[in-house]
Protein backbone atom coordinates (compact mmCIF):
# COMPACT_ATOMS: atom_id res chain seq x y z
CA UNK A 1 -9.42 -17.65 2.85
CA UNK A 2 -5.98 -19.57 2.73
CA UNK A 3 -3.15 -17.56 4.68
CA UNK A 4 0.07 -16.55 3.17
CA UNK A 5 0.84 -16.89 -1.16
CA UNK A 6 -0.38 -19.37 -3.33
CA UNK A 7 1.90 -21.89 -5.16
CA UNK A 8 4.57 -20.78 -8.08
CA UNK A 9 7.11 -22.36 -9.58
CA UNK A 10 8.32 -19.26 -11.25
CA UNK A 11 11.63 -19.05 -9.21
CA UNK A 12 15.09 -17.49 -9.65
CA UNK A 13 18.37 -18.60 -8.50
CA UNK A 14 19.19 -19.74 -5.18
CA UNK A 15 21.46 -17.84 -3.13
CA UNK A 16 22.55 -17.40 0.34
CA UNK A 17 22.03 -14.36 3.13
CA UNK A 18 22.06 -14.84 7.38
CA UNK A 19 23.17 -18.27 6.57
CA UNK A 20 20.09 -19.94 5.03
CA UNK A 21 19.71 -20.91 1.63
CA UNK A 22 16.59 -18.46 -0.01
CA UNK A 23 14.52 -18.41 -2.90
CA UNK A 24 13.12 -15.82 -4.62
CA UNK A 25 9.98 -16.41 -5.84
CA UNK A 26 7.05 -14.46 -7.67
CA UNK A 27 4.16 -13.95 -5.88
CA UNK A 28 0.43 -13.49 -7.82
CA UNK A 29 0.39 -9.87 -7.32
CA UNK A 30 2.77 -8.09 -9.69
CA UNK A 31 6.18 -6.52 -8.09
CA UNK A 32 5.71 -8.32 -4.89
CA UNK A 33 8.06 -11.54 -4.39
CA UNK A 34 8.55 -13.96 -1.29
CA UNK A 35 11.67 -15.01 -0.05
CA UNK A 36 11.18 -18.94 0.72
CA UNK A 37 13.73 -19.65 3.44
CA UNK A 38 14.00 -20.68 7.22
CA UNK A 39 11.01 -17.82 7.67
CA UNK A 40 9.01 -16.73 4.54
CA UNK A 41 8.59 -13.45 4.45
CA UNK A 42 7.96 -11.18 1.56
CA UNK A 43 9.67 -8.22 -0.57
CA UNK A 44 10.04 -6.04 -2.64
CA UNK A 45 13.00 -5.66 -5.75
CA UNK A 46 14.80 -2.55 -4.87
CA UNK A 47 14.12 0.49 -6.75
CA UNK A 48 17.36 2.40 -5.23
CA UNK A 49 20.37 -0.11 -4.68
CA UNK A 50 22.07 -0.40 -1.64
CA UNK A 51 19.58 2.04 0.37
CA UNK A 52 17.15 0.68 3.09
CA UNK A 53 14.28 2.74 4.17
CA UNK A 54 13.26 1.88 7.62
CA UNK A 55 16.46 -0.05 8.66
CA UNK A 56 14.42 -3.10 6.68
CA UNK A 57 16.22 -6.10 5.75
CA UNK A 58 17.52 -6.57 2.37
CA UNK A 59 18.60 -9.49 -0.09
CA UNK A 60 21.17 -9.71 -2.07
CA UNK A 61 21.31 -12.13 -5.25
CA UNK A 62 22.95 -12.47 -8.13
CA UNK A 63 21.74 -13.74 -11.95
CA UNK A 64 22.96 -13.44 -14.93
CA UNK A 65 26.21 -11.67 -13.34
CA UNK A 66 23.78 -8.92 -12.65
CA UNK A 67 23.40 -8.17 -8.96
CA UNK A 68 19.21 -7.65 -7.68
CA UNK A 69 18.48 -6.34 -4.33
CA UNK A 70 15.33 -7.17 -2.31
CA UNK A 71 13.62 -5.34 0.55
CA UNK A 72 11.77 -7.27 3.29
CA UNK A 73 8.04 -5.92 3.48
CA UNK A 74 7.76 -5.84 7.47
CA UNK A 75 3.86 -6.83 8.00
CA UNK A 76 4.58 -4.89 11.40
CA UNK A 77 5.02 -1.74 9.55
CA UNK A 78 2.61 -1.86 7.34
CA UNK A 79 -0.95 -2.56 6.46
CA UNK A 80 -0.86 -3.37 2.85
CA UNK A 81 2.49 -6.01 4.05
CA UNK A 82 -0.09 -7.44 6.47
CA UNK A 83 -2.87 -7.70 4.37
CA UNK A 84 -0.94 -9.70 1.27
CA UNK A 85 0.13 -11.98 3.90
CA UNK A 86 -3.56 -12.15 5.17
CA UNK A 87 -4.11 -13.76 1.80
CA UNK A 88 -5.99 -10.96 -0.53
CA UNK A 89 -7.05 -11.71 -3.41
CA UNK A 90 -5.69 -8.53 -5.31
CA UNK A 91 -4.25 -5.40 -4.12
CA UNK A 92 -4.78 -3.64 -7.67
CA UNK A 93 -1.43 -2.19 -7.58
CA UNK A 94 0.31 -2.65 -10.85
CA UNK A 95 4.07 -1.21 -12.49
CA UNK A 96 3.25 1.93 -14.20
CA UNK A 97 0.43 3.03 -12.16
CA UNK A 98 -0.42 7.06 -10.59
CA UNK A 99 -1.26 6.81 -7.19
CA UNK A 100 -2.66 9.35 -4.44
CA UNK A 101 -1.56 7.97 -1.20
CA UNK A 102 -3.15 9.81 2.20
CA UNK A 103 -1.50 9.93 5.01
CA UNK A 104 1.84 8.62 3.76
CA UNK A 105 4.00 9.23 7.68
CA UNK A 106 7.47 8.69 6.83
CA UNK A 107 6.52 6.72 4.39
CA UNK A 108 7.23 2.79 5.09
CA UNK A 109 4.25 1.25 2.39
CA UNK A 110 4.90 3.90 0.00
CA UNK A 111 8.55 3.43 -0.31
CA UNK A 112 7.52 -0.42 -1.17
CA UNK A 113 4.49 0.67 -3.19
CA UNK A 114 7.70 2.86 -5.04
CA UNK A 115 9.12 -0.48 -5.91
CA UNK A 116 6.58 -1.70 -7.26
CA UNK A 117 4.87 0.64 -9.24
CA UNK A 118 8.72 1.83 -10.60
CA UNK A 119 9.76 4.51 -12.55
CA UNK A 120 6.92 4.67 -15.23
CA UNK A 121 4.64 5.16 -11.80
CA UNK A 122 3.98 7.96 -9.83
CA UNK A 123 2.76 8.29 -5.84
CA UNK A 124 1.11 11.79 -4.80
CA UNK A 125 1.95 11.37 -0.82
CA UNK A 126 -0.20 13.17 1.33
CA UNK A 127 1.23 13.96 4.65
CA UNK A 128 -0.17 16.64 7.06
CA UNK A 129 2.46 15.97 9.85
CA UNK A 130 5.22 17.98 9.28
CA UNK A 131 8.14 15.32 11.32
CA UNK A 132 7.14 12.66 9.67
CA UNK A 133 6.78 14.74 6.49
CA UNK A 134 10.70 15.65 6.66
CA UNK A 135 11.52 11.92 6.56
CA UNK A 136 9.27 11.63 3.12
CA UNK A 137 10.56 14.56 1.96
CA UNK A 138 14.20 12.94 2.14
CA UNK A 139 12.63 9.92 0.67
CA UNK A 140 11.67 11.71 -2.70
CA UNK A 141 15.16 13.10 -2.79
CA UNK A 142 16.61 9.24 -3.66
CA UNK A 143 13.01 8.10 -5.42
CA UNK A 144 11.47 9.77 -7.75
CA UNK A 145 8.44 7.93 -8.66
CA UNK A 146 7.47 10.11 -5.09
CA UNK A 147 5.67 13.58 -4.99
CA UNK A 148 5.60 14.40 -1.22
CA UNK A 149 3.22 17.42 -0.33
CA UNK A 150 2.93 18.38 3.11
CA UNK A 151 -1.01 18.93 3.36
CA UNK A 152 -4.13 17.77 5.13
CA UNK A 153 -5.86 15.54 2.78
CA UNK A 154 -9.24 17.18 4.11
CA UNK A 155 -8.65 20.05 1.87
CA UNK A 156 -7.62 18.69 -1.49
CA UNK A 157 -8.29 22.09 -3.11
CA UNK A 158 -4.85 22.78 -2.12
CA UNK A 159 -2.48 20.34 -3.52
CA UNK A 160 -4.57 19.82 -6.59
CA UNK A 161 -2.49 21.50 -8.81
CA UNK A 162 -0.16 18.77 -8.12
CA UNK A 163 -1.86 15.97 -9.15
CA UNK A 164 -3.28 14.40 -12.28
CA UNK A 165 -5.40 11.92 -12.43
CA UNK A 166 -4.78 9.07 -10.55
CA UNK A 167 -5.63 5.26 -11.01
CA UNK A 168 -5.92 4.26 -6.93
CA UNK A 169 -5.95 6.17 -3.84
CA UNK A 170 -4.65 4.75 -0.85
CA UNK A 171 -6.21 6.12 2.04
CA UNK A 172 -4.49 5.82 5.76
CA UNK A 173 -5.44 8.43 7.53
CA UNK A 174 -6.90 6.92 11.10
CA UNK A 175 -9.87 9.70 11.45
CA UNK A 176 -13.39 9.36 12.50
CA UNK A 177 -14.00 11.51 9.31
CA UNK A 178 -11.81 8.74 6.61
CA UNK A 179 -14.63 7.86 4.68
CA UNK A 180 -15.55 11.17 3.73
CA UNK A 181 -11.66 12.07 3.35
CA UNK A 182 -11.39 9.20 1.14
CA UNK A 183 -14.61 10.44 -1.17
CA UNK A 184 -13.64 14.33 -1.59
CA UNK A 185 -10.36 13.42 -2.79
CA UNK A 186 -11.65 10.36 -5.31
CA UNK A 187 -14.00 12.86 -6.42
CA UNK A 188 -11.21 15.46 -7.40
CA UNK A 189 -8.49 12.67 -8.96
CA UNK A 190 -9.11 9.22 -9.31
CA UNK A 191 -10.49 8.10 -12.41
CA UNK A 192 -13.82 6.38 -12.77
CA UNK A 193 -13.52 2.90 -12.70
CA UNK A 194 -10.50 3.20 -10.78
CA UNK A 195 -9.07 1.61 -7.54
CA UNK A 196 -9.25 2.46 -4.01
CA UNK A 197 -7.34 0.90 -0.41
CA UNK A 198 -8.76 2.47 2.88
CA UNK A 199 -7.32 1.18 6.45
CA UNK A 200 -9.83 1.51 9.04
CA UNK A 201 -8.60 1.55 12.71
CA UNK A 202 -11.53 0.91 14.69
CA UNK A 203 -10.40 2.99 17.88
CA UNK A 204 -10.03 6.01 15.90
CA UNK A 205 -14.13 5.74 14.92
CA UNK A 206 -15.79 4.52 17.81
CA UNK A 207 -13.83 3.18 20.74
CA UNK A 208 -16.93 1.80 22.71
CA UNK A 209 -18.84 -0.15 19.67
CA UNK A 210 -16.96 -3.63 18.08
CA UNK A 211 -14.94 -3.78 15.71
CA UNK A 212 -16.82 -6.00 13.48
CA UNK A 213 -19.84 -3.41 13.92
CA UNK A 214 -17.54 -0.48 13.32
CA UNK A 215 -16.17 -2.06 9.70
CA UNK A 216 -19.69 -2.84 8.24
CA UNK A 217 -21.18 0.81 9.13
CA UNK A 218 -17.70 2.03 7.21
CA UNK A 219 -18.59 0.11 4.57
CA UNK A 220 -21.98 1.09 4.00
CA UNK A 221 -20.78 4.72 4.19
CA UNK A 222 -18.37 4.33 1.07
CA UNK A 223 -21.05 2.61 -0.78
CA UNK A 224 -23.39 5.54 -0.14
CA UNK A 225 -20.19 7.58 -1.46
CA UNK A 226 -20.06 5.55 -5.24
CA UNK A 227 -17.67 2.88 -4.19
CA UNK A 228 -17.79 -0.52 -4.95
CA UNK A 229 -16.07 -2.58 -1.83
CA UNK A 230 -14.75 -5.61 -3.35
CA UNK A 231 -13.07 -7.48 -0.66
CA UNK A 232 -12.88 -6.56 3.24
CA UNK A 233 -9.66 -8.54 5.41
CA UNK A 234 -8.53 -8.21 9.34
CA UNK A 235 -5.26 -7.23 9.98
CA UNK A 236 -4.62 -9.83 12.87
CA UNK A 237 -1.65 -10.68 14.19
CA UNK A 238 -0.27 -7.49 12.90
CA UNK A 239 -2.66 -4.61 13.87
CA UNK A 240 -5.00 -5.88 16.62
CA UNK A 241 -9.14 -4.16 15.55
CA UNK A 242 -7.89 -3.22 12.04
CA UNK A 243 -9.31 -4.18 8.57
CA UNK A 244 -8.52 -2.93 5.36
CA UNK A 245 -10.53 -2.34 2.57
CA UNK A 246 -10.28 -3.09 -1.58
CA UNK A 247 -12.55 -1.83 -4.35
CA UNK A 248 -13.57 -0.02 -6.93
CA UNK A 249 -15.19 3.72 -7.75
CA UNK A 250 -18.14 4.50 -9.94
CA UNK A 251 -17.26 1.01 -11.64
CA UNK A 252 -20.86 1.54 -13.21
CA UNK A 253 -22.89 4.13 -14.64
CA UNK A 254 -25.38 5.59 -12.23
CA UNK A 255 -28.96 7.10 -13.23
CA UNK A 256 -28.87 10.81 -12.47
């Protein structure tokens, strides 16, 4: 698999920030863009101008007199960064789409997942720590395309009055128990046919078996669980004995 973003000539102006000459560019997967300068790096368009999440750096540029800000998608602070840079093939998330997302923290990748999905999209966040709920809380004050609840995603029973049905669940929870997590709550919102993401942290499952070893068994327990893994990528040089997970749920009829 090739590293980084395929080619595009789809590109807007050129403008200058730090000093270097950038250029915005598209990237394949919708509401993501990379910033072609000194460094590549890649970002999201700004849902709320002038506001940085996580101290992230932003990008200023003007077209059309009309002034568009860009957020720098640190691959250090999040999976889903470090995975489009890994070179997957499609992260399934798409402007206008409901997500559940567990185990939100403070919310880094949801804020840029916000971007993205804008304000036609909604995210559930699921958060069961109640510091880093706080900071998401004070997120969904400035965006919101963000439902924070302040729950443990092992019990969905008690947010589901929430929710409606969702179109992909993000799951980052780091438990021995994820898979199962991730199946209880796909079983209560997310649509059949519809999308799932699950990080898996090796450590947090097994911390005397490899890695490699640890990934396949978690695979063969969400298959058991009606999901259809569709592509499986390491999270290396970013997370060290990571890999995160893309596919499908009950993308075909079963026999009963």
């Amino acid at each position: 698999m090739k590293q980084g973003e395929r080619k595009n000539t789809n590109f807007t102006k050129k403008k200058f920030f730090g000093g270097s000459k950038l250029i915005i560019q598209k990237h394949r997967h919708q509401g993501v863009f990379v910033a072609r300068g000194k460094e590549d790096a890649i970002c999201t368009k700004n849902m709320i101008f002038g506001e940085s999440v996580y101290g992230e750096k932003r990008i200023l540029i003007k077209e059309n007199d009309q002034k568009i800000e860009f957020r720098i998608w640190n691959p250090f602070r999040s999976k889903l960064s470090a995975a489009i840079l890994g070179g997957v093939d499609d992260i399934f998330i798409k402007p206008g789409m409901n997500i559940l997302y567990l185990g939100a923290a403070s919310g880094t990748t949801v804020s840029h997942i916000s971007d993205i999905v804008g304000k036609e999209g909604i995210i559930y966040a699921i958060e069961f720590s109640h510091r880093s709920g706080r900071d998401l809380l004070n997120l969904a004050k400035k965006r919101q395309n963000i439902i924070p609840i302040i729950e443990d995603a092992r019990h969905p029973q008690k947010y589901r009055m929430f929710l409606t049905m969702v179109d992909l669940i993000f799951s980052d929870v780091a438990q021995p128990d994820q898979a199962r997590i991730l199946s209880i709550n796909a079983n209560h919102f997310l649509r059949s046919g519809g999308f799932f993401i699950i990080t898996i942290k090796a450590s947090c499952i097994d911390s005397t078996s490899e890695a490699s070893f640890i990934f396949s068994k978690e695979v063969q327990k969400l298959q058991k669980e009606g999901f259809r893994p569709m592509e499986q990528i390491t999270l290396e040089p970013y997370e060290r004995d990571h890999a995160i997970v893309f596919g499908k749920f009950r993308s075909q009829k079963f026999s009963v």
